[in-house]
Protein backbone atom coordinates (compact mmCIF):
# COMPACT_ATOMS: atom_id res chain seq x y z
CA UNK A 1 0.00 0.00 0.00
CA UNK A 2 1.61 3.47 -0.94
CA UNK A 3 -0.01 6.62 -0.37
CA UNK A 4 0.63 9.97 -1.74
CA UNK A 5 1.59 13.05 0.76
CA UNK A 6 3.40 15.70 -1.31
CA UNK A 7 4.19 17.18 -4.23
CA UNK A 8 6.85 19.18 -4.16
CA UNK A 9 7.20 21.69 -7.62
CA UNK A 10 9.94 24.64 -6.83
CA UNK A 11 12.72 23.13 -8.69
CA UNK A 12 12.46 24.35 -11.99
CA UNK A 13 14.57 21.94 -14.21
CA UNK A 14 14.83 18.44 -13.39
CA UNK A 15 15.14 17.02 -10.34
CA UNK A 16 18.87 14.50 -10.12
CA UNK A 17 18.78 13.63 -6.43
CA UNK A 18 16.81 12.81 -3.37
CA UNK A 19 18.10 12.65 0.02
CA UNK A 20 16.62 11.78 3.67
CA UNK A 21 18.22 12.95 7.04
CA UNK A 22 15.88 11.35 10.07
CA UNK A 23 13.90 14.96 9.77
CA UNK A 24 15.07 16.56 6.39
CA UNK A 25 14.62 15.96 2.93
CA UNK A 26 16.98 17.34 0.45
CA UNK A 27 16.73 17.51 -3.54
CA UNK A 28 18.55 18.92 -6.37
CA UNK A 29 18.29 20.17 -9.65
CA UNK A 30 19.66 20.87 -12.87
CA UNK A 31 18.77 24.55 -12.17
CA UNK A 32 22.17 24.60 -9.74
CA UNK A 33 19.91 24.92 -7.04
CA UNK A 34 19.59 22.27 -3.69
CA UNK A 35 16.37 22.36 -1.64
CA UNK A 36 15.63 21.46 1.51
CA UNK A 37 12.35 20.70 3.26
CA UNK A 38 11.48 19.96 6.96
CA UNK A 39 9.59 16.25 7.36
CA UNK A 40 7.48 17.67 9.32
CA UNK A 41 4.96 19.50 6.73
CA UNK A 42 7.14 19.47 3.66
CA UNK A 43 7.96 22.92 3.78
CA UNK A 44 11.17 24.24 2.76
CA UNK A 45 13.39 25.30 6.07
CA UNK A 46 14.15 29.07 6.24
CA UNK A 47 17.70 29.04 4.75
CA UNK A 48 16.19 26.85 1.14
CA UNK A 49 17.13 27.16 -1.89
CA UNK A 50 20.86 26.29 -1.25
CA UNK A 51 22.85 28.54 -4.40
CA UNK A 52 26.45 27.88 -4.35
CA UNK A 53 27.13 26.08 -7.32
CA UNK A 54 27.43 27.49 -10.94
CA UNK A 55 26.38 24.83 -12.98
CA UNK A 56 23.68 21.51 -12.66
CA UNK A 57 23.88 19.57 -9.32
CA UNK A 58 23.88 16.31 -9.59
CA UNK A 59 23.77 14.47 -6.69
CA UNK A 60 23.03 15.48 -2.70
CA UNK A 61 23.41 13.26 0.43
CA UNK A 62 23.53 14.34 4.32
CA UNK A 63 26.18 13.46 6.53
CA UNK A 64 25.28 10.15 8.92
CA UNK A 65 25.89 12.41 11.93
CA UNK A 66 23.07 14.93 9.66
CA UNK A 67 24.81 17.89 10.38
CA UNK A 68 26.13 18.87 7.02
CA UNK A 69 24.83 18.10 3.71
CA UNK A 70 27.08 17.34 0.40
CA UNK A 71 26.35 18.21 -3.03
CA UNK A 72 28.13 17.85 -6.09
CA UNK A 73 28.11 19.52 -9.78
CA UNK A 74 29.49 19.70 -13.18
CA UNK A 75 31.55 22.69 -12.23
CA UNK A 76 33.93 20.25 -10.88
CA UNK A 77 32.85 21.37 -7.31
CA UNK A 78 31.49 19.33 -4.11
CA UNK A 79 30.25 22.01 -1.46
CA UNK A 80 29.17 20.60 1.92
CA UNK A 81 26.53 23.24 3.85
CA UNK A 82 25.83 23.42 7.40
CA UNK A 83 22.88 22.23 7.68
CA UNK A 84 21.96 24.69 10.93
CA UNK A 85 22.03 27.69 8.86
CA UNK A 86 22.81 26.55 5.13
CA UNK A 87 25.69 28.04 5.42
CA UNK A 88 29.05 27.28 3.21
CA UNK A 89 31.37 25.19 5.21
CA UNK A 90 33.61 24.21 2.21
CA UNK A 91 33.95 23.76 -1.85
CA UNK A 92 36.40 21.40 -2.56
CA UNK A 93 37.31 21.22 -6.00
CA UNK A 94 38.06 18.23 -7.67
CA UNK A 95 42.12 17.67 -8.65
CA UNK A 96 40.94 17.55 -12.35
CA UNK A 97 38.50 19.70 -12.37
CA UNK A 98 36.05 17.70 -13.85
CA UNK A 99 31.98 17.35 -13.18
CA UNK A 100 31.71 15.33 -10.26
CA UNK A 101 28.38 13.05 -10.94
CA UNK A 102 28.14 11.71 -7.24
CA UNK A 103 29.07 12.03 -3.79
CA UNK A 104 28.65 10.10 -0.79
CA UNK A 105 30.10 10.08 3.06
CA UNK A 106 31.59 7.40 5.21
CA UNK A 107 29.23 6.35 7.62
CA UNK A 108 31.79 7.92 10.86
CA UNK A 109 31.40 11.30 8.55
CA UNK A 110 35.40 11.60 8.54
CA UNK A 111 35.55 11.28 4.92
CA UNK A 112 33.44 12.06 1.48
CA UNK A 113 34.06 10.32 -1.56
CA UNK A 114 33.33 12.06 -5.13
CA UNK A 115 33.38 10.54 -8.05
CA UNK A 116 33.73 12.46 -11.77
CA UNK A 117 33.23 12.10 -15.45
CA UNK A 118 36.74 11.26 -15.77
CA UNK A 119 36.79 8.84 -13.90
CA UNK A 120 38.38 10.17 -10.60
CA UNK A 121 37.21 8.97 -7.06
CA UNK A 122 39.14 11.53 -4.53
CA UNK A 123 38.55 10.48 -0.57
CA UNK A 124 38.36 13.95 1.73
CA UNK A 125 39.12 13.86 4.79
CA UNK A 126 36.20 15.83 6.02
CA UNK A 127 37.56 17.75 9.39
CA UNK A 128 40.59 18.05 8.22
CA UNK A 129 38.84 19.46 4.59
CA UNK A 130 42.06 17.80 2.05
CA UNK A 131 42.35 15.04 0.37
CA UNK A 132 42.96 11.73 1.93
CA UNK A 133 43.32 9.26 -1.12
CA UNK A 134 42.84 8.87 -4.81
CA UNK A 135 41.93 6.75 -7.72
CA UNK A 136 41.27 6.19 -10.90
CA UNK A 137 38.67 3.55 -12.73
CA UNK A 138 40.11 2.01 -16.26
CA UNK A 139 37.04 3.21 -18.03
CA UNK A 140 33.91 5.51 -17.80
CA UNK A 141 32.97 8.10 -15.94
CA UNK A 142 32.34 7.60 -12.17
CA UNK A 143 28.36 8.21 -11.82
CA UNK A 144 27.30 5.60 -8.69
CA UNK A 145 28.48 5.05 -4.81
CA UNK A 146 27.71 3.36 -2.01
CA UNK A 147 29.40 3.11 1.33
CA UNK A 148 29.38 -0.44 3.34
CA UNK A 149 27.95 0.03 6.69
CA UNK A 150 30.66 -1.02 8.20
CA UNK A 151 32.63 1.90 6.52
CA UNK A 152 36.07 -0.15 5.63
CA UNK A 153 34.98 -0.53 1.95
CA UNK A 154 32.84 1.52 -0.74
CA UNK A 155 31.52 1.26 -4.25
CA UNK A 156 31.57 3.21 -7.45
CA UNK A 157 29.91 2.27 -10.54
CA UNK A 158 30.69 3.42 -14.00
CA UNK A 159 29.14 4.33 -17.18
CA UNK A 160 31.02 1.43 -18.59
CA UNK A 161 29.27 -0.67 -16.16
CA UNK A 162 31.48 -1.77 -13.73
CA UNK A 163 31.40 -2.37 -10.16
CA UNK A 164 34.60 -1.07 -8.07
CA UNK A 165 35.56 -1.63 -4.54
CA UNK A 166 38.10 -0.07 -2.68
CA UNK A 167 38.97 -0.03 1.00
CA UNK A 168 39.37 3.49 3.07
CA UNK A 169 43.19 3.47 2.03
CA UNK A 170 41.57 3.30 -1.76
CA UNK A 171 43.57 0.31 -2.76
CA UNK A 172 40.77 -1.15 -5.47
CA UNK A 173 39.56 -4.93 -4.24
CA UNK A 174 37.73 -5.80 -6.81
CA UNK A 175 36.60 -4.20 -10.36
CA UNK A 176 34.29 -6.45 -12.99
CA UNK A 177 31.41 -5.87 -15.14
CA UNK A 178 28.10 -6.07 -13.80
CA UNK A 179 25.52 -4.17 -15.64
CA UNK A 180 25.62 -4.06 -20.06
CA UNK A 181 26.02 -0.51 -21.00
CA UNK A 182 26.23 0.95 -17.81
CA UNK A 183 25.72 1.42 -13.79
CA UNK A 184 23.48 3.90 -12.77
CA UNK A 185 23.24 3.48 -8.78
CA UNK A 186 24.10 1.58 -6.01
CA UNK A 187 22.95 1.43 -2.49
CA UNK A 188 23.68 -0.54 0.72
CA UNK A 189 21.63 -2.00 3.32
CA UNK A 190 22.18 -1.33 6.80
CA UNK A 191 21.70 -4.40 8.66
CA UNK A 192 23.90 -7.43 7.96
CA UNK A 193 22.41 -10.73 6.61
CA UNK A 194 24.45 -14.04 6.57
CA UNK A 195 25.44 -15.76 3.44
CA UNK A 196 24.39 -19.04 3.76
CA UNK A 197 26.18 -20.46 0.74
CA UNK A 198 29.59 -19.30 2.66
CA UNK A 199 28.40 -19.22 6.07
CA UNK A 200 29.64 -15.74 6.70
CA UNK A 201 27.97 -12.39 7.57
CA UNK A 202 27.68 -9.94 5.01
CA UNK A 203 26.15 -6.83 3.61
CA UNK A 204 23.52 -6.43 0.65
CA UNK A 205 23.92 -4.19 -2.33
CA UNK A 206 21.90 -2.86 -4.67
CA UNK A 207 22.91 -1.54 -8.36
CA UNK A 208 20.84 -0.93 -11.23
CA UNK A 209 21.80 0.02 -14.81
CA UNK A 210 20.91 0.70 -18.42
CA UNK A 211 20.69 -2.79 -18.97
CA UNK A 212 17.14 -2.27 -17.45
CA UNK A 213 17.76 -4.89 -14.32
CA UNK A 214 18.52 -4.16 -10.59
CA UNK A 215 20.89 -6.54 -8.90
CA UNK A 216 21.38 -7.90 -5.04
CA UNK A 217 24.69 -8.15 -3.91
CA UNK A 218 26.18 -10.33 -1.27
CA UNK A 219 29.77 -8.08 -0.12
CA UNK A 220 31.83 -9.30 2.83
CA UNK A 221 35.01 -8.06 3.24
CA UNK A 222 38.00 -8.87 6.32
CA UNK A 223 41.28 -9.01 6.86
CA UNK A 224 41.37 -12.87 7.33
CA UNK A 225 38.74 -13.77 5.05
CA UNK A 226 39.67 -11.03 2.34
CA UNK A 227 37.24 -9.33 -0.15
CA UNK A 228 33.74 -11.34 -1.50
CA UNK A 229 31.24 -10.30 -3.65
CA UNK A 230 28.08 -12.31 -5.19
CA UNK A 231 25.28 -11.53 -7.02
CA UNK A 232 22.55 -13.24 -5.11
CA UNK A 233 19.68 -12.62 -7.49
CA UNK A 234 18.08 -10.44 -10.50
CA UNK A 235 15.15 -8.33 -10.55
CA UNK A 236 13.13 -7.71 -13.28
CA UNK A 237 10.51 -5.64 -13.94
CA UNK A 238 11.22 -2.31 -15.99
CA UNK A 239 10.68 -1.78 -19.58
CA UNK A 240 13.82 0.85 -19.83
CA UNK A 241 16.91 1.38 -18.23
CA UNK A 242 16.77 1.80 -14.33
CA UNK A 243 18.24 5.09 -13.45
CA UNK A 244 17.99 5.31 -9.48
CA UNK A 245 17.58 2.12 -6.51
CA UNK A 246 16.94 2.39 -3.15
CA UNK A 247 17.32 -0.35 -0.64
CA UNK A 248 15.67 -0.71 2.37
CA UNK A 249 17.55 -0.56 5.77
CA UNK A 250 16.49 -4.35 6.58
CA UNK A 251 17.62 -5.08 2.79
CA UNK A 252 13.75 -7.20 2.02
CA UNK A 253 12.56 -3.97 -0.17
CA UNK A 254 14.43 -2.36 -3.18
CA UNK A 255 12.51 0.55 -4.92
CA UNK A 256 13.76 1.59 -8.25
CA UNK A 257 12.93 4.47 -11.17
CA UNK A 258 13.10 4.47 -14.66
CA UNK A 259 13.20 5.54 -18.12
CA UNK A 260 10.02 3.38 -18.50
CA UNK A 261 8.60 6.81 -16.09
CA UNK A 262 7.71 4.18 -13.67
CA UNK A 263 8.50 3.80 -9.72
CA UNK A 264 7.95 0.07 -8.97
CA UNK A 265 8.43 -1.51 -4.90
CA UNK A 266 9.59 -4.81 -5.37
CA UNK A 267 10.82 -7.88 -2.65
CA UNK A 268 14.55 -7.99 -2.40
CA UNK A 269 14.43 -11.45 -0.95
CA UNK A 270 13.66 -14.06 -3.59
CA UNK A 271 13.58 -13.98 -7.48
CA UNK A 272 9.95 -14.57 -7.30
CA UNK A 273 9.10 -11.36 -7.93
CA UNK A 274 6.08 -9.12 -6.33
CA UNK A 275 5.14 -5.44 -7.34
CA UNK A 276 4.04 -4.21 -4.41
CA UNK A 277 3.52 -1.36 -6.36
CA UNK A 278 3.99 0.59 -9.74
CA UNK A 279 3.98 4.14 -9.39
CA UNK A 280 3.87 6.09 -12.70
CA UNK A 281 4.99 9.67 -13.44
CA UNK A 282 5.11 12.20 -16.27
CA UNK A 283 8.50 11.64 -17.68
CA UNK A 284 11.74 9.73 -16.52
CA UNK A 285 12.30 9.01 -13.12
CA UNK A 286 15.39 9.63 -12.15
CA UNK A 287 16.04 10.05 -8.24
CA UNK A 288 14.59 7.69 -5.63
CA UNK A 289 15.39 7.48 -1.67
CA UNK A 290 13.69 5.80 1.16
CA UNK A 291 14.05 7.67 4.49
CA UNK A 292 16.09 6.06 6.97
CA UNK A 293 13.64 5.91 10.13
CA UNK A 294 10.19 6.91 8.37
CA UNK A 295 8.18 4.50 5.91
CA UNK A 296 8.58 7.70 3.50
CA UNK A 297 9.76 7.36 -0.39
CA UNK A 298 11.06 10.27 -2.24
CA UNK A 299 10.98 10.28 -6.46
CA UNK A 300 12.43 12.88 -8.40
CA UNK A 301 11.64 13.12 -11.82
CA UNK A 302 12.61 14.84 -15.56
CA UNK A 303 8.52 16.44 -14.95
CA UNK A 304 10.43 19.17 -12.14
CA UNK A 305 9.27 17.66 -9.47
CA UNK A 306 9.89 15.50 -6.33
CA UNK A 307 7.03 13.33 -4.93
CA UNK A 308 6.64 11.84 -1.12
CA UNK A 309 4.83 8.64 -0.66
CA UNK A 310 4.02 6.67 2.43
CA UNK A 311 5.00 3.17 2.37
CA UNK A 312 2.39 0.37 4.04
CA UNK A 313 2.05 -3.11 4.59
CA UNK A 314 2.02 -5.42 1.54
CA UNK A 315 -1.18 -7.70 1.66
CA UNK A 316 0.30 -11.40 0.69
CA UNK A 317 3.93 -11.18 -0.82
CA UNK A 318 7.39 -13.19 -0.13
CA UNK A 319 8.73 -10.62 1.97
CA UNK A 320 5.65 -9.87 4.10
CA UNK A 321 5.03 -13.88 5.12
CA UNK A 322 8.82 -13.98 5.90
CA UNK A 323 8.16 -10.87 7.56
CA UNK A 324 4.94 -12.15 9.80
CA UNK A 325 7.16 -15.06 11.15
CA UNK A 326 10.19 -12.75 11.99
CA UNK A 327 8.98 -9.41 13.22
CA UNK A 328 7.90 -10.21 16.77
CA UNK A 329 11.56 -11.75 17.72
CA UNK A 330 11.46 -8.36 19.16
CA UNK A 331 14.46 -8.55 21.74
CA UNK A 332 17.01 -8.23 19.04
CA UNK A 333 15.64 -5.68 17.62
CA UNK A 334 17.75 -2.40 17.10
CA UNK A 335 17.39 1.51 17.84
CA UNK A 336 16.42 1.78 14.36
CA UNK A 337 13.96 -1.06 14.69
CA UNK A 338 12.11 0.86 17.50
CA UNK A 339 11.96 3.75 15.46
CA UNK A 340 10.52 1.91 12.75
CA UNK A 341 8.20 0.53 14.95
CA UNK A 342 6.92 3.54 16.79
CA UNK A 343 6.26 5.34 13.35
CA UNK A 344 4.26 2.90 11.63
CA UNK A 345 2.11 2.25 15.11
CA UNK A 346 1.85 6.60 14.85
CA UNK A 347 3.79 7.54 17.51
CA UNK A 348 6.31 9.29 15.78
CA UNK A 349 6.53 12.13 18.07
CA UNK A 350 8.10 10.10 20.99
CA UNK A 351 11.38 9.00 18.69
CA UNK A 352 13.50 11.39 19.64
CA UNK A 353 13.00 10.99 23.21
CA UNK A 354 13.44 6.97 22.36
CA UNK A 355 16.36 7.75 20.26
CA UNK A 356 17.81 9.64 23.02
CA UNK A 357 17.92 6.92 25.58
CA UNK A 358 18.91 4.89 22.80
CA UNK A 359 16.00 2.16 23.33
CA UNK A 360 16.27 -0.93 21.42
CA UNK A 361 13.71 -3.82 21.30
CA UNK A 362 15.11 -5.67 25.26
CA UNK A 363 14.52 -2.24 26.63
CA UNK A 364 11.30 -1.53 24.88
CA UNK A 365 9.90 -4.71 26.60
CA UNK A 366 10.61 -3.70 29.70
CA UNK A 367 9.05 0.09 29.60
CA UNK A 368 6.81 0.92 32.45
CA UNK A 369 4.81 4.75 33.11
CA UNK A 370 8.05 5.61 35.70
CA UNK A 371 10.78 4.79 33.20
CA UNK A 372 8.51 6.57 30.42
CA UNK A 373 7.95 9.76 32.54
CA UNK A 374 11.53 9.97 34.47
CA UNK A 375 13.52 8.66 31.93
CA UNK A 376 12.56 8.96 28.66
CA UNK A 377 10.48 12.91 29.98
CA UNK A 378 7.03 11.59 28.37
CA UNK A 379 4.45 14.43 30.18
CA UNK A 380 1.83 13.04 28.36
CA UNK A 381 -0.15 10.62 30.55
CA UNK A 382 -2.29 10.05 27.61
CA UNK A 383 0.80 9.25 25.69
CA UNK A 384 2.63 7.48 27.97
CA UNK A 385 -0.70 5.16 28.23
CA UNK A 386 -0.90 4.68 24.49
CA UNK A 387 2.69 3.46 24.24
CA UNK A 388 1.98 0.90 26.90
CA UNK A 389 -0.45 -0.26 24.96
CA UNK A 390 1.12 -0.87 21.73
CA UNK A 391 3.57 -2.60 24.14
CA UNK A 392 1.50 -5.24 25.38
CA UNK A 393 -0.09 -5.96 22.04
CA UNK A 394 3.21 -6.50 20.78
CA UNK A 395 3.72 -9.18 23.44
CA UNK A 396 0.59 -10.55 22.86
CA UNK A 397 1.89 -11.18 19.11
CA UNK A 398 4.66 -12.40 20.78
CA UNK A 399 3.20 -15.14 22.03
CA UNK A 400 1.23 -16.17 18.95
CA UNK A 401 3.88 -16.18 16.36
CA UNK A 402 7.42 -18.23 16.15
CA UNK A 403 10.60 -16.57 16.59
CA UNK A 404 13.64 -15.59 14.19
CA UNK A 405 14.09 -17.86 11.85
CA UNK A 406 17.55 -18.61 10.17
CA UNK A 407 17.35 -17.57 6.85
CA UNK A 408 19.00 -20.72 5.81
CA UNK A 409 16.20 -22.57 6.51
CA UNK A 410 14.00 -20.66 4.37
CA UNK A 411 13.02 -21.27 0.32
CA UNK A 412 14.09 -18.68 -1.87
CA UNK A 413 11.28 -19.43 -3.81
CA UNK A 414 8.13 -19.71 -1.07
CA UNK A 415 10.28 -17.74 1.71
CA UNK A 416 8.89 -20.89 3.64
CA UNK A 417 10.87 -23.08 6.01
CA UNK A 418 11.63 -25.95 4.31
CA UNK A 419 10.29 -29.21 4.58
CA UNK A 420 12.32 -31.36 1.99
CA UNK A 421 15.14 -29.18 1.04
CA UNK A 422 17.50 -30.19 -2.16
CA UNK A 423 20.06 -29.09 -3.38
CA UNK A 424 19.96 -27.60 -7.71
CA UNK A 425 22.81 -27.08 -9.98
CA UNK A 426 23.57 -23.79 -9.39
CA UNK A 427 24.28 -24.57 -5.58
CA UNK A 428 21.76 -23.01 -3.91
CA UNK A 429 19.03 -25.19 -1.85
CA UNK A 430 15.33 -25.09 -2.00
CA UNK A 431 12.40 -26.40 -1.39
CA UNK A 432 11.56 -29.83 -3.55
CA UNK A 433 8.19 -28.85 -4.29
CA UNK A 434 9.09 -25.17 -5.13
CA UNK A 435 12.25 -25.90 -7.13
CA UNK A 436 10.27 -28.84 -9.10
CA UNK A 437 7.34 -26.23 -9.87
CA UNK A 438 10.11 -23.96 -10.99
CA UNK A 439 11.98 -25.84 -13.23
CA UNK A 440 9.15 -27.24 -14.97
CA UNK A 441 8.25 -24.23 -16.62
CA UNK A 442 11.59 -22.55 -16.65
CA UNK A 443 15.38 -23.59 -17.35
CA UNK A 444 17.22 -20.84 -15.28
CA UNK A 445 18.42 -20.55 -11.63
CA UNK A 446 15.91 -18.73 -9.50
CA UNK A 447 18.79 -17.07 -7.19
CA UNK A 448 20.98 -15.49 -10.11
CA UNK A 449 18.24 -16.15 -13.27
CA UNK A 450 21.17 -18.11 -15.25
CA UNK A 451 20.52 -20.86 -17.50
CA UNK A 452 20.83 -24.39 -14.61
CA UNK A 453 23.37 -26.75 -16.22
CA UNK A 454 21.21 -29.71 -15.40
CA UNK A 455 18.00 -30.44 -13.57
CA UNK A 456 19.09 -32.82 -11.39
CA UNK A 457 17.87 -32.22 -7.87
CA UNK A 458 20.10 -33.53 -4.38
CA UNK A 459 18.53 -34.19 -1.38
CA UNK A 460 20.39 -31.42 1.21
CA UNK A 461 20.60 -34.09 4.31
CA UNK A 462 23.02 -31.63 6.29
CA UNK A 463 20.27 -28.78 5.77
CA UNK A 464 17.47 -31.16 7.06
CA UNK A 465 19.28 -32.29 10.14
CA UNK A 466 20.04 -29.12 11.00
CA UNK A 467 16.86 -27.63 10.93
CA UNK A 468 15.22 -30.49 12.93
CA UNK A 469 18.31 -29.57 15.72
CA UNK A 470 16.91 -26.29 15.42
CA UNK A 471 13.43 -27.25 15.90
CA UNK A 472 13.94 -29.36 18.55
CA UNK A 473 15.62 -26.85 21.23
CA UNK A 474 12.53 -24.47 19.97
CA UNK A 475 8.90 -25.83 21.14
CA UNK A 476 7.33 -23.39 20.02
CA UNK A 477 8.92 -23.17 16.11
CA UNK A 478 8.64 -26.65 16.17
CA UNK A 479 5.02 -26.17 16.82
CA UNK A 480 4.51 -23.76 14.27
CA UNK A 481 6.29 -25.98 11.40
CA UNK A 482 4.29 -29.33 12.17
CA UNK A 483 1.16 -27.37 12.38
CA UNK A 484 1.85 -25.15 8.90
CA UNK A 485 2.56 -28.16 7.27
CA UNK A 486 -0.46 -29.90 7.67
């Protein structure tokens, strides 16, 4: 479900970039202007427009620490702003002088990457306002980036279409072709997933390109263990080439926009593919972002203007069942969880005085009206009552529905645990049913959508033990699987 707030029409050329803090949204333009409106009623804050820049901006992104916001042009300048008074902190000019197409920061703040038509990436060191490192790609101009939330490696992506990592000393890890005819984004993210194929936590990645697919990523990257990266599956969907991806913070959602002037919502879990969504506009779409502890999307478009949805539930797709059996494991949720939480149960006005006791999902559970009104300053005795509330019917949910399960056990087809898990030819395991459905209409892998080398089909014994050892020290899960699959 997807709802439409705002539309926002001051930019008067068209809009290149979206960008979320927790309580700001900032855009910009090809009419060298950056604007900046509060989340609270979409108005633009008193210092908006930001003028600095002499040419088209391309790209905009806030600091993690959301005290200074970055923006980048084809007058070979990235200018960060204070974003207390909109104020010019900096302009540092790239080496070559060259249009820098993006720009994005580490996620400590100490450093900003830029990336230009030349091909440059330049690291600055952001305090100290120089540069730290700097590279160069073999081909193409630099026009994507993405930071790993563990900040020791990023991404570009280039108009040639490859996919370049490099650590913070900018020593590249890893460079290879991953979308025909071009990247056009990339995005991260936050929360790490494990790999079940290598056993080994990692981060997901998004990219999308001109070869009208989005990819998902699996990146890992250690000292011991070296760098990794997978593509885990394909999404399809567009009709053109994809010009902007988002992915969510939990990494089940990507949201994409295209030449095809369409926004569509898709599952980032499984090649089965939903559309949660398909959001059409008046010409290309070419800026997307998803704010970081809202259910808000931001579009920009070729039209002049930037449009805010509200994201919902979905009603029946991969990501939502998974989701059901998942969300109520609520003592590991993080901050950000609670956040997420308290704005899609409407209490969005009490985050900041969660965020500043820094309340994750153990503490949440154990809230009472003292802790709410000493601690966490709630006045509101009508407030303080309705969080308490939402409390307890979260425990109550608690109590009907199974807890975390391991994402290895889990069908990348259905997004079911599995029952009879085997293992195809491309190495990953499913379920029999699913995969045998599968193949008998199609010939390709449903993780990475290439052609299998053979059907054959091996029961996965290890899997199936495991997951009964799993089931057995959990009652309740076990409860839930015999019951489900009758």
């Amino acid at each position: 479900m997807v709802e439409l707030i705002q539309t926002l029409a001051d930019h008067i050329d068209d809009v290149n970039s979206c960008s979320f803090s927790d309580s700001l949204l900032a855009t910009c333009s090809l009419d060298k202007t950056i604007r900046v409106y509060s989340l609270k009623d979409f108005t633009e804050v008193s210092f908006s427009p930001l003028r600095g820049h002499t040419y088209a901006v391309h790209c905009c992104c806030f600091s993690p620490n959301q005290t200074v916001l970055a923006s980048c042009s084809t007058d070979g300048k990235t200018i960060l702003w204070n974003m207390c008074n909109g104020q010019i902190l900096a302009s540092l000019k790239q080496p070559s002088g060259s249009p820098v197409r993006v720009c994005r920061f580490s996620p400590s703040s100490m450093y900003l990457a830029s990336g230009a038509a030349d091909g440059s990436v330049v690291l600055w060191n952001v305090p100290l306002l120089r540069i730290h490192r700097s590279g160069l790609v073999k081909d193409g101009s630099l026009v994507a980036c993405a930071y790993s939330p563990g900040g020791n490696i990023f991404i570009t992506g280039s108009s040639c279409g490859d996919l370049t990592a490099w650590d913070e000393n900018m020593r590249c890890l890893y460079s290879d072709k991953a979308h025909d005819l071009g990247v056009t984004c990339c995005d991260f993210s936050a929360r790490p997933v494990t790999d079940t194929l290598r056993g080994i936590e990692c981060f997901q990645m998004a990219s999308c390109g001109q070869d009208n697919v989005i990819r998902i990523w699996l990146i890992s990257y250690g000292d011991e263990k070296g760098f990794d990266m997978r593509c885990k599956l394909t999404l399809s969907g567009h009709l053109a080439p994809v010009l902007s991806c988002a992915l969510s913070s939990d990494g089940e959602t990507v949201v994409s926009g295209s030449v095809d002037k369409s926004v569509i919502i898709q599952g980032a879990v499984s090649i089965l593919l939903f559309l949660d969504n398909v959001i059409k506009s008046r010409r290309y779409v070419t800026a997307c972002a998803l704010a970081p502890s809202q259910p808000l999307l931001a579009t920009g478009s070729m039209d002049k203007t930037v449009t805010i949805w509200k994201l919902g539930q979905t009603s029946d797709s991969p990501a939502a069942r998974v989701k059901r059996k998942t969300e109520f494991h609520v003592e590991s949720w993080t901050e950000d969880d609670v956040k997420t939480w308290l704005a899609n149960e409407s209490l969005a006005e009490v985050e900041q005085h969660f965020s500043a006791n820094n309340i994750d999902g153990k503490e949440l559970l154990g809230l009472t009206k003292d802790i709410l009104l000493q601690d966490l300053k709630i006045e509101s005795l009508g407030l303080r009552n309705k969080i308490l509330r939402k409390i307890e019917d979260l425990k109550s949910k608690m109590k009907e529905a199974p807890s975390n399960i391991p994402e290895e056990f889990l069908c990348p087809i259905t997004c079911e645990m599995m029952k009879d898990p085997v293992i195809a030819s491309d190495g990953y395991s499913y379920e029999r049913k699913a995969i045998e459905s599968w193949i008998g209409t199609k010939r390709t892998s449903p993780m990475t959508n290439l052609t299998l080398e053979n059907l054959l089909l091996t029961p996965n014994r290890t899997l199936k033990m495991a997951l009964n050892r799993w089931l057995d020290t959990r009652p309740d899960e076990k409860n839930y699987y015999i019951t489900s699959s009758n």
